[in-house]
N, C-alpha and C. Protein backbone atom coordinates (compact mmCIF):
# COMPACT_ATOMS: atom_id res chain seq x y z
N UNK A 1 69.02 92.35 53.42
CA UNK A 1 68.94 92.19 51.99
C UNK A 1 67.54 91.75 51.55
N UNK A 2 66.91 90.81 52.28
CA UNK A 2 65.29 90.29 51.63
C UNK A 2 64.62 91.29 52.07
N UNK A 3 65.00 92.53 53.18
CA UNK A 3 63.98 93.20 53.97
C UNK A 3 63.72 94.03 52.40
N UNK A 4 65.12 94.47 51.68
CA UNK A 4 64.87 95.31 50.17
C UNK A 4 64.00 94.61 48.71
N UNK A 5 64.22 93.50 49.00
CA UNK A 5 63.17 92.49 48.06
C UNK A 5 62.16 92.34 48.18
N UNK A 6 61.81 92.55 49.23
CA UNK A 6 59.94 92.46 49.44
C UNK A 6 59.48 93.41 50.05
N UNK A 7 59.87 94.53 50.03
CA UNK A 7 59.96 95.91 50.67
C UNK A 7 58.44 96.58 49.41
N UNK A 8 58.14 96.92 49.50
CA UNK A 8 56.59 97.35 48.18
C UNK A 8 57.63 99.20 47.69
N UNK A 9 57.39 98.91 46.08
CA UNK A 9 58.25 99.86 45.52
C UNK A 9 57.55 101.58 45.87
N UNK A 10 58.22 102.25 45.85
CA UNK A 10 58.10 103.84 46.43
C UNK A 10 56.98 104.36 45.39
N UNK A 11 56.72 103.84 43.84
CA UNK A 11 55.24 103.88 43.38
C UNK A 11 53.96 103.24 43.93
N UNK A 12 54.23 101.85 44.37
CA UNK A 12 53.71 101.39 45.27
C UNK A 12 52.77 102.12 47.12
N UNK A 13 54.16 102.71 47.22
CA UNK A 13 53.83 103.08 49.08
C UNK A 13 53.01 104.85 48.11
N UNK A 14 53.29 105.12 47.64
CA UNK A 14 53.01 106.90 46.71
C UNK A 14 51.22 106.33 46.46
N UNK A 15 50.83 105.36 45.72
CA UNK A 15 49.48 105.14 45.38
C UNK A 15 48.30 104.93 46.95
N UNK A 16 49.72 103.93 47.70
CA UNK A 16 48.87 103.40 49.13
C UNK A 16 48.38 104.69 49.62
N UNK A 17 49.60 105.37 49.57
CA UNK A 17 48.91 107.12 50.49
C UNK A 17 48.21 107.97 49.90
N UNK A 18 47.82 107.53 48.55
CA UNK A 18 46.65 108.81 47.91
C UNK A 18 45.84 108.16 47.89
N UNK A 19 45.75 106.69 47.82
CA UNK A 19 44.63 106.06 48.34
C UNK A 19 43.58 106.27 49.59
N UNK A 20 44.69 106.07 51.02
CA UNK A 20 43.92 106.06 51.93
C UNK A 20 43.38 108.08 52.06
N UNK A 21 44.27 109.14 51.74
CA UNK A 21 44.20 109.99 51.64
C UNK A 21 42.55 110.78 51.06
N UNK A 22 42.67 110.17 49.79
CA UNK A 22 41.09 109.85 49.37
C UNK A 22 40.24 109.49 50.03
N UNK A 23 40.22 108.45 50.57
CA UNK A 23 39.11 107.79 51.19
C UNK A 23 38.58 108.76 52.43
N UNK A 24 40.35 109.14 53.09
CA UNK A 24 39.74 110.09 54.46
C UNK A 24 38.80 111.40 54.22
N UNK A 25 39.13 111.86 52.43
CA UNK A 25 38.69 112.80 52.59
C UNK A 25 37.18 112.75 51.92
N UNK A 26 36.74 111.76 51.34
CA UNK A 26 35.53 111.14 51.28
C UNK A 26 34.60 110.87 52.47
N UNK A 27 35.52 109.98 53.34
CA UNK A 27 34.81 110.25 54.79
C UNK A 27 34.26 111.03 55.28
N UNK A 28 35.19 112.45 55.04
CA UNK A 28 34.64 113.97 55.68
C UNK A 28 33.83 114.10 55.43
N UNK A 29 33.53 114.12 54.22
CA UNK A 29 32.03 114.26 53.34
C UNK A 29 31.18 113.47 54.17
N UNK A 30 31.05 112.56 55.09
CA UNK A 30 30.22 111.14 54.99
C UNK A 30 30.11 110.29 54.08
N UNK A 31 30.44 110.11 52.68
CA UNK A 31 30.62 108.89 51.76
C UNK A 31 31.53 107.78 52.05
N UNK A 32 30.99 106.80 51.74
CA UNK A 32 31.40 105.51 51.89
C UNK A 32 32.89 105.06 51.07
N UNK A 33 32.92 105.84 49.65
CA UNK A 33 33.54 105.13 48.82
C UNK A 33 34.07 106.51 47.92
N UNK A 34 34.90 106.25 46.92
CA UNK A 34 35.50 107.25 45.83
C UNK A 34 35.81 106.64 45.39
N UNK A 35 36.48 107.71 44.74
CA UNK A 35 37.23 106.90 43.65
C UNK A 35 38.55 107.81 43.19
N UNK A 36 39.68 106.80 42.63
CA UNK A 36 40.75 107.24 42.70
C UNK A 36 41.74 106.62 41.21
N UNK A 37 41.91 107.77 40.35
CA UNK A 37 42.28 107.40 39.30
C UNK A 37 41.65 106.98 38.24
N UNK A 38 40.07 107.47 38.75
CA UNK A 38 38.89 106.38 38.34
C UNK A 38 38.35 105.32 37.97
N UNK A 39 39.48 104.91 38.98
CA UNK A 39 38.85 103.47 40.25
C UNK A 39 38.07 103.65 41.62
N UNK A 40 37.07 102.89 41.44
CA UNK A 40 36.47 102.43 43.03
C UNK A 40 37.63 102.67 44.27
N UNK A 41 37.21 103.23 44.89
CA UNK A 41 38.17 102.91 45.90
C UNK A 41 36.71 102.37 47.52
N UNK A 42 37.36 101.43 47.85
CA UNK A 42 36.27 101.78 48.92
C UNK A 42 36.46 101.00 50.48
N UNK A 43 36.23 100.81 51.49
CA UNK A 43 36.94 100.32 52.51
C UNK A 43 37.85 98.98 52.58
N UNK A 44 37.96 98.49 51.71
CA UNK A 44 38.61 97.05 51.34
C UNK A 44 40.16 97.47 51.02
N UNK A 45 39.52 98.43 49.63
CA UNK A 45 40.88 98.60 49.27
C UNK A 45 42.07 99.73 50.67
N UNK A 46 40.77 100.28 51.11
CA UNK A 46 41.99 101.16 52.54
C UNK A 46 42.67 100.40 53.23
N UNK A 47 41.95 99.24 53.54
CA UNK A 47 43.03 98.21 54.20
C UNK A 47 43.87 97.78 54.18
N UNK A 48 43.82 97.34 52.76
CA UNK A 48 45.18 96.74 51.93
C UNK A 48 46.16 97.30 51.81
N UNK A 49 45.51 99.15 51.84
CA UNK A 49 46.79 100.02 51.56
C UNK A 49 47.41 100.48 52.53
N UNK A 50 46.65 100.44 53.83
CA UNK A 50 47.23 100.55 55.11
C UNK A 50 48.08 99.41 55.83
N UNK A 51 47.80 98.63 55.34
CA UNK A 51 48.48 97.18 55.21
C UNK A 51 50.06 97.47 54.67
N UNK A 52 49.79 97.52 53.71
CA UNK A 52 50.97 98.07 52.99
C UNK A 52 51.64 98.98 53.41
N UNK A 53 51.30 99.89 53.79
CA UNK A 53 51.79 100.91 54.65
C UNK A 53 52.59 100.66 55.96
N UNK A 54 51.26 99.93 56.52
CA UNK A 54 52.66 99.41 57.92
C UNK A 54 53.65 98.46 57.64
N UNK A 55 53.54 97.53 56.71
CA UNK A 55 54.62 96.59 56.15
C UNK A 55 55.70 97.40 56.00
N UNK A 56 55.45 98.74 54.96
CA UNK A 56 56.88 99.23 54.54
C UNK A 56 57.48 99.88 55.84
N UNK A 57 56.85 100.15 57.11
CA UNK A 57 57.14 100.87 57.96
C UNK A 57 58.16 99.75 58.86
N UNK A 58 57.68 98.87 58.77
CA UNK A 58 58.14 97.66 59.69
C UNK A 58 59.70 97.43 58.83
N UNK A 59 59.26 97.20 57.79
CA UNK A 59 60.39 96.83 56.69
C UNK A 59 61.61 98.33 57.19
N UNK A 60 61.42 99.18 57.27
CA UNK A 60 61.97 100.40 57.43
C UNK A 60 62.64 100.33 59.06
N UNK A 61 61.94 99.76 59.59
CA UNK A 61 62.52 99.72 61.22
C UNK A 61 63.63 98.28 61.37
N UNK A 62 63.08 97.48 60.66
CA UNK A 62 64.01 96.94 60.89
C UNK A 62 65.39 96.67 59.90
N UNK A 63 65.35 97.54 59.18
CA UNK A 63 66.38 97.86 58.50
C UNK A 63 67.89 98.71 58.99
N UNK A 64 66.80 99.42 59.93
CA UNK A 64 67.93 100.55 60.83
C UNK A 64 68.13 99.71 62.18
N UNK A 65 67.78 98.54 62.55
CA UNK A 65 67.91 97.73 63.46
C UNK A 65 69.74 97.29 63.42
């Protein structure tokens, strides 16, 4: 039940992955940074969203536990 309360909402995990998505494809380029939604996006924020990302993944495993 708390794993669904603090679980980050499916708009939430949807932004994390066009986030880091962006960034990778900025990378290709060689750039450092983009932008997304036209916001900055830039290695700080990939973290956070990959962060987020494995949280909901964890949250997800141990749900089917």
């Amino acid at each position: 039940m708390a794993n669904g309360v603090y679980a980050p909402s499916q708009d939430e995990l949807n932004r994390a992955k066009r986030l880091v998505a962006a960034h990778q494809e900025a990378a290709a380029k060689g750039q450092g940074v983009t932008t997304l939604d036209g916001r900055l996006v830039d290695v700080l924020h990939v973290t956070e969203a990959q962060r987020l990302l494995a949280y909901a993944d964890d949250i997800a495993v141990l749900s089917h536990v």
